[in-house]
N, C-alpha and C. Protein backbone atom coordinates (compact mmCIF):
# COMPACT_ATOMS: atom_id res chain seq x y z
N UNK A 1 -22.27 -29.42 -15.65
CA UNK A 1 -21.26 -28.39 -15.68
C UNK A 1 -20.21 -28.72 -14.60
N UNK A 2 -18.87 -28.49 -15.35
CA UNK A 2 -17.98 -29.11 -13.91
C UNK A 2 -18.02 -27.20 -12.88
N UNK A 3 -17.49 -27.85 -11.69
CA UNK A 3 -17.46 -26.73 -10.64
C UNK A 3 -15.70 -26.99 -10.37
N UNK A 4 -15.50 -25.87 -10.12
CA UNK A 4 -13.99 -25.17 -9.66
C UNK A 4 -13.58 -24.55 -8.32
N UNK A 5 -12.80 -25.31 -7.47
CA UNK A 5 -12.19 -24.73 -6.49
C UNK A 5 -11.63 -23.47 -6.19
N UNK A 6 -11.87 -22.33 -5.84
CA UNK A 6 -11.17 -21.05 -5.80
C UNK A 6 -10.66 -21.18 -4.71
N UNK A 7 -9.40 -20.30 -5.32
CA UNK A 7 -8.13 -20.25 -4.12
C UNK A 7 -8.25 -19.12 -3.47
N UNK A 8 -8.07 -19.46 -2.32
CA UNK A 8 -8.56 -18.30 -0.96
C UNK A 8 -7.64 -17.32 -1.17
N UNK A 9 -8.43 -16.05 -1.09
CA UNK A 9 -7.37 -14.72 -1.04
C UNK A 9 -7.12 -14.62 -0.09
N UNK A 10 -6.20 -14.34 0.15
CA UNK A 10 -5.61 -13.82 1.27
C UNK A 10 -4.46 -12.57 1.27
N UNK A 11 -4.97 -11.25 2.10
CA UNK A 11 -4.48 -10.20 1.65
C UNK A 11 -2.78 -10.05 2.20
N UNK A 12 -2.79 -10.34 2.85
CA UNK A 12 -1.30 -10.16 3.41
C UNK A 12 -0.93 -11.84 3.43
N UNK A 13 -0.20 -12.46 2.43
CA UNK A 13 0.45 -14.07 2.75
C UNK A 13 1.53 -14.03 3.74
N UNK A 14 1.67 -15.06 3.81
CA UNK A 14 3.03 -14.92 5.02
C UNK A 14 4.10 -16.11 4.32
N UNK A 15 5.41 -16.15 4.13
CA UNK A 15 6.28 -16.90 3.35
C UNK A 15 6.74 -17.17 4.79
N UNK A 16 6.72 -18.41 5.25
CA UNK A 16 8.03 -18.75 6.22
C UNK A 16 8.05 -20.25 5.94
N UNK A 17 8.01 -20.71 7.10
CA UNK A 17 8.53 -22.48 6.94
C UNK A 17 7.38 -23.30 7.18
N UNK A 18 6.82 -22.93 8.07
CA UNK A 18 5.01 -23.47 8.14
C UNK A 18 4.55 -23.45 6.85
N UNK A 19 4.43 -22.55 5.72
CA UNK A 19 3.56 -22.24 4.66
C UNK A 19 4.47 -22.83 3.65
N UNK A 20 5.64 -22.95 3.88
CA UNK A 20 5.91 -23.43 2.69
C UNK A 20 6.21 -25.08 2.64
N UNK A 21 6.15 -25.98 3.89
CA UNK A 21 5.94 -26.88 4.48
C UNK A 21 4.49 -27.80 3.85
N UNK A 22 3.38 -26.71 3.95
CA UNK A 22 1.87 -27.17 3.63
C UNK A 22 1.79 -26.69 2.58
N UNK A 23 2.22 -25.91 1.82
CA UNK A 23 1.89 -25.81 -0.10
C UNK A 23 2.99 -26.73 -0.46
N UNK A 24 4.17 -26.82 0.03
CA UNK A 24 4.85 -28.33 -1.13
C UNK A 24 4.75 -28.98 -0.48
N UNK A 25 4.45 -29.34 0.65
CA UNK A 25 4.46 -30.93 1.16
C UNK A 25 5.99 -31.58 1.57
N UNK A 26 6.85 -30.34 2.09
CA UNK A 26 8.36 -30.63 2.35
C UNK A 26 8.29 -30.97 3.53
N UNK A 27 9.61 -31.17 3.96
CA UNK A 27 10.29 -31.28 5.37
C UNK A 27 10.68 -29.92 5.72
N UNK A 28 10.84 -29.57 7.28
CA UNK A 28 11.47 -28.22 7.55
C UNK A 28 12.46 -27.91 7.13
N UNK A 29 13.58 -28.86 7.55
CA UNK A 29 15.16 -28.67 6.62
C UNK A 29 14.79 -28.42 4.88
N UNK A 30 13.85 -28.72 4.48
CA UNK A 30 13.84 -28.12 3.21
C UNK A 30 12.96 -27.05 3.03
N UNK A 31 12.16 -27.04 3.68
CA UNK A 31 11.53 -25.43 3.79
C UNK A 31 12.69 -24.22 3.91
N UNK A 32 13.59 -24.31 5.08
CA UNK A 32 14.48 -23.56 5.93
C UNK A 32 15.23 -23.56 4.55
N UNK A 33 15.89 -24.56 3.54
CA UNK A 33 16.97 -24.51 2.83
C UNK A 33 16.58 -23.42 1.99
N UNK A 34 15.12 -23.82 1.55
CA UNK A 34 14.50 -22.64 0.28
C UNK A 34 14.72 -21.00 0.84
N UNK A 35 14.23 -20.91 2.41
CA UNK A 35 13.87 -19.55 2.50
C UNK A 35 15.49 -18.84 2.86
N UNK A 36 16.66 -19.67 3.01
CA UNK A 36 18.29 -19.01 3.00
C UNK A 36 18.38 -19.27 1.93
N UNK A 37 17.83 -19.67 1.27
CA UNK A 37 18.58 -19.48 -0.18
C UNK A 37 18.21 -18.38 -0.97
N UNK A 38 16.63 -17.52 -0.87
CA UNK A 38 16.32 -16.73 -1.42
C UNK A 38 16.79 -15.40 -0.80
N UNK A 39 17.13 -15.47 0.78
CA UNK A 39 17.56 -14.91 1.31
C UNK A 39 19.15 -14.66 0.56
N UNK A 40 19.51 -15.49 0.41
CA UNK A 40 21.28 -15.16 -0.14
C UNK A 40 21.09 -15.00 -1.32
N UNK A 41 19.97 -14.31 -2.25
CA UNK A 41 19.65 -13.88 -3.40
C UNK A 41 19.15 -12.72 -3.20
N UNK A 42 18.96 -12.41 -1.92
CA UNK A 42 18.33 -10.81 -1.59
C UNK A 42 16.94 -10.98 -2.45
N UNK A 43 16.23 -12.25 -2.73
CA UNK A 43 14.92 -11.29 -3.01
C UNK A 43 13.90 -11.87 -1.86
N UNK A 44 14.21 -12.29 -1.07
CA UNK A 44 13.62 -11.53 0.45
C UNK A 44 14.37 -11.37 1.45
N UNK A 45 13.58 -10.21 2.35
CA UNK A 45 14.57 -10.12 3.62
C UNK A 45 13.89 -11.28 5.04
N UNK A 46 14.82 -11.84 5.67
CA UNK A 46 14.70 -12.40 6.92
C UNK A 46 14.24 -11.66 8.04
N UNK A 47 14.47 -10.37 8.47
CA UNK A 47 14.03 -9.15 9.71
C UNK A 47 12.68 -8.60 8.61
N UNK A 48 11.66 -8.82 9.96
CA UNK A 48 10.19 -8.53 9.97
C UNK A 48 10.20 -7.43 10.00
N UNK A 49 8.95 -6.43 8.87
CA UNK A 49 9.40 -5.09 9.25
C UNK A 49 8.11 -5.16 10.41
N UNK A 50 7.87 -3.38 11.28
CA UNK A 50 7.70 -3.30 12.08
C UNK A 50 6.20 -2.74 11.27
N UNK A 51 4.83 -3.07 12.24
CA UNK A 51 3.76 -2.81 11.78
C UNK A 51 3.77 -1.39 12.37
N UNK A 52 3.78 -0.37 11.79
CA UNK A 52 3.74 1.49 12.81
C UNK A 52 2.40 1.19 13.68
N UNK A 53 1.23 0.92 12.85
CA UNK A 53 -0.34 0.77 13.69
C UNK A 53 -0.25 0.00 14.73
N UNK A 54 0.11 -1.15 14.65
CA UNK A 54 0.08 -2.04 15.50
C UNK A 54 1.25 -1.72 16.92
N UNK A 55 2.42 -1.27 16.61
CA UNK A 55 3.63 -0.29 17.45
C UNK A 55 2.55 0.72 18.50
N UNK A 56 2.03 1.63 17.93
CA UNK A 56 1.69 2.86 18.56
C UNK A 56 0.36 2.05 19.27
N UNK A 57 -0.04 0.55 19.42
CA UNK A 57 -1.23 0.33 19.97
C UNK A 57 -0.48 -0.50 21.11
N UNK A 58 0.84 -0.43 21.13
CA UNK A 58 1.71 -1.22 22.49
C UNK A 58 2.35 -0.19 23.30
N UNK A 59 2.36 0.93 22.33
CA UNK A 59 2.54 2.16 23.65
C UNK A 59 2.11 2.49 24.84
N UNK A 60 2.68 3.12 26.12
CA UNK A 60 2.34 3.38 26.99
C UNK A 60 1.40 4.59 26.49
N UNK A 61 0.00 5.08 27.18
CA UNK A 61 -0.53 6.23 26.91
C UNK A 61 -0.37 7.54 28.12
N UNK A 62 -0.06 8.39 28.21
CA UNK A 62 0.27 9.56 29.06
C UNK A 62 -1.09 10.03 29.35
């Protein structure tokens, strides 16, 4: 019986230049080209949103 590699879930992916570097096997200048370009298509944004949980655990506590 052949056996099959499963692809790791992973719940939250992360799209930047590292990851897209090691799934195609690019250069940074072409990583960087892909992620302004989708960017100047608006279907992602560049500004990280802000985690609220993780925010209220860098607060000062009173």
């Amino acid at each position: 019986m052949k056996t099959i590699k499963l692809i790791p879930y992973d719940e939250d992916p992360v799209l930047d230049t590292n990851t897209l570097m090691a799934a195609l096997g690019i250069t940074k200048k072409e990583a960087n080209d892909i992620l302004w370009d989708l960017f100047e298509k608006e279907y992602i944004d560049l500004i990280p949103v802000l985690d609220e949980e993780k925010l209220n655990l860098l607060k000062p506590r009173d």
